[in-house]
Protein backbone atom coordinates (compact mmCIF):
# COMPACT_ATOMS: atom_id res chain seq x y z
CA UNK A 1 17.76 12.68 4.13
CA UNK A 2 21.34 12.23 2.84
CA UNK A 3 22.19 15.20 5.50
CA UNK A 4 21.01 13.00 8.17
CA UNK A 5 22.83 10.02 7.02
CA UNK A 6 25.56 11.87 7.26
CA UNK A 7 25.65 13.26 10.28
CA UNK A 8 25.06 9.84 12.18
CA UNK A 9 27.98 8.71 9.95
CA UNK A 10 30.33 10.90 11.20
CA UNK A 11 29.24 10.42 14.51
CA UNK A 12 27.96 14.54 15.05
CA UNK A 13 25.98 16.13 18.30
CA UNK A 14 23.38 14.26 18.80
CA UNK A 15 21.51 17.65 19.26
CA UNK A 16 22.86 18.11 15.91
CA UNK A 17 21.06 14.97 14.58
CA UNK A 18 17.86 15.62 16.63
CA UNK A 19 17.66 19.16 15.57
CA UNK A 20 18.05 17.75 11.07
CA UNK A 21 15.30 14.81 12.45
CA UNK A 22 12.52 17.74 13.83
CA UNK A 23 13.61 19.60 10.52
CA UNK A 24 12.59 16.71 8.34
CA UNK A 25 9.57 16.28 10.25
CA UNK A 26 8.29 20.03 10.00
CA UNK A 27 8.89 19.84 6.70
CA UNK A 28 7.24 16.73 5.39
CA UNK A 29 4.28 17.51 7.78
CA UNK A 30 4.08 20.73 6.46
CA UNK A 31 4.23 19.78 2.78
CA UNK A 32 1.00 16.92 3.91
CA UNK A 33 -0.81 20.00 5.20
CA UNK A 34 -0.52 22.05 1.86
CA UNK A 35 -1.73 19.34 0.22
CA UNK A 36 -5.04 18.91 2.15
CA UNK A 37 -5.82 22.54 2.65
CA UNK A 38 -7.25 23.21 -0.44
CA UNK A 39 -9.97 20.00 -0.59
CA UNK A 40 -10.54 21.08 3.52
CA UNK A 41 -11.70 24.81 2.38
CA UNK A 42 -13.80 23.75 -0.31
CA UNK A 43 -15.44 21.22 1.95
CA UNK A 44 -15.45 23.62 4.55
CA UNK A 45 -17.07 27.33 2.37
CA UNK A 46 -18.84 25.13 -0.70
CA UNK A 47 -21.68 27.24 -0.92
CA UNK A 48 -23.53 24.69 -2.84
CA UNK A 49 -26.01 22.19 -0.87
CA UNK A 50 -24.42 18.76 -0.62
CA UNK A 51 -26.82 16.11 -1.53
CA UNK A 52 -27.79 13.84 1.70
CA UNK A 53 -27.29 10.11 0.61
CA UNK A 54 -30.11 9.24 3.34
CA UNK A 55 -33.43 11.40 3.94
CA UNK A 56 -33.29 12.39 8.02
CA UNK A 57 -36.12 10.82 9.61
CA UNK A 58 -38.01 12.52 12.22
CA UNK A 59 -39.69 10.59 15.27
CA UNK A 60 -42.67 11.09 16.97
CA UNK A 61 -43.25 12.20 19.99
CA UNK A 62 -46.29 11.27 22.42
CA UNK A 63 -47.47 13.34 24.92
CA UNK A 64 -48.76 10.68 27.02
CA UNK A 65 -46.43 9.30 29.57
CA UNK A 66 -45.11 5.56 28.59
CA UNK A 67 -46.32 2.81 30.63
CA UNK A 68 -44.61 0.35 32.83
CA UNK A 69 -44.96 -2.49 33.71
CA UNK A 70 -45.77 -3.75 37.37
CA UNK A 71 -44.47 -6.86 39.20
């Protein structure tokens, strides 16, 4: 960060600045993604069952068409 600092100090390319900003970027993004990657491939291959807070609830279904209403 001090690099960048720096370089708008001393008044540098900005192409120069741009190019230290998208490396600080890559780099902090890419440090966030090693961090997650782990918890997102045991979420994503846990072979155990994950317990549903909620039972699913099925509906039924009629056969008979529903009917309406005439004016």
């Amino acid at each position: 960060m001090d690099d960048l600092i720096d370089l708008i100090a001393t008044d540098q390319k900005a192409s120069e600045v741009t190019d230290k900003i998208k490396d600080l970027l890559y780099t902090k993004a890419a440090g966030k993604v090693d961090s997650i990657k782990s918890d997102v491939a045991v979420a994503m291959f846990d072979p155990s069952p994950q317990v549903e807070t909620e039972p699913e609830v099925e509906q039924e279904v009629s056969d008979e068409p529903a009917e309406q209403e005439e004016s």
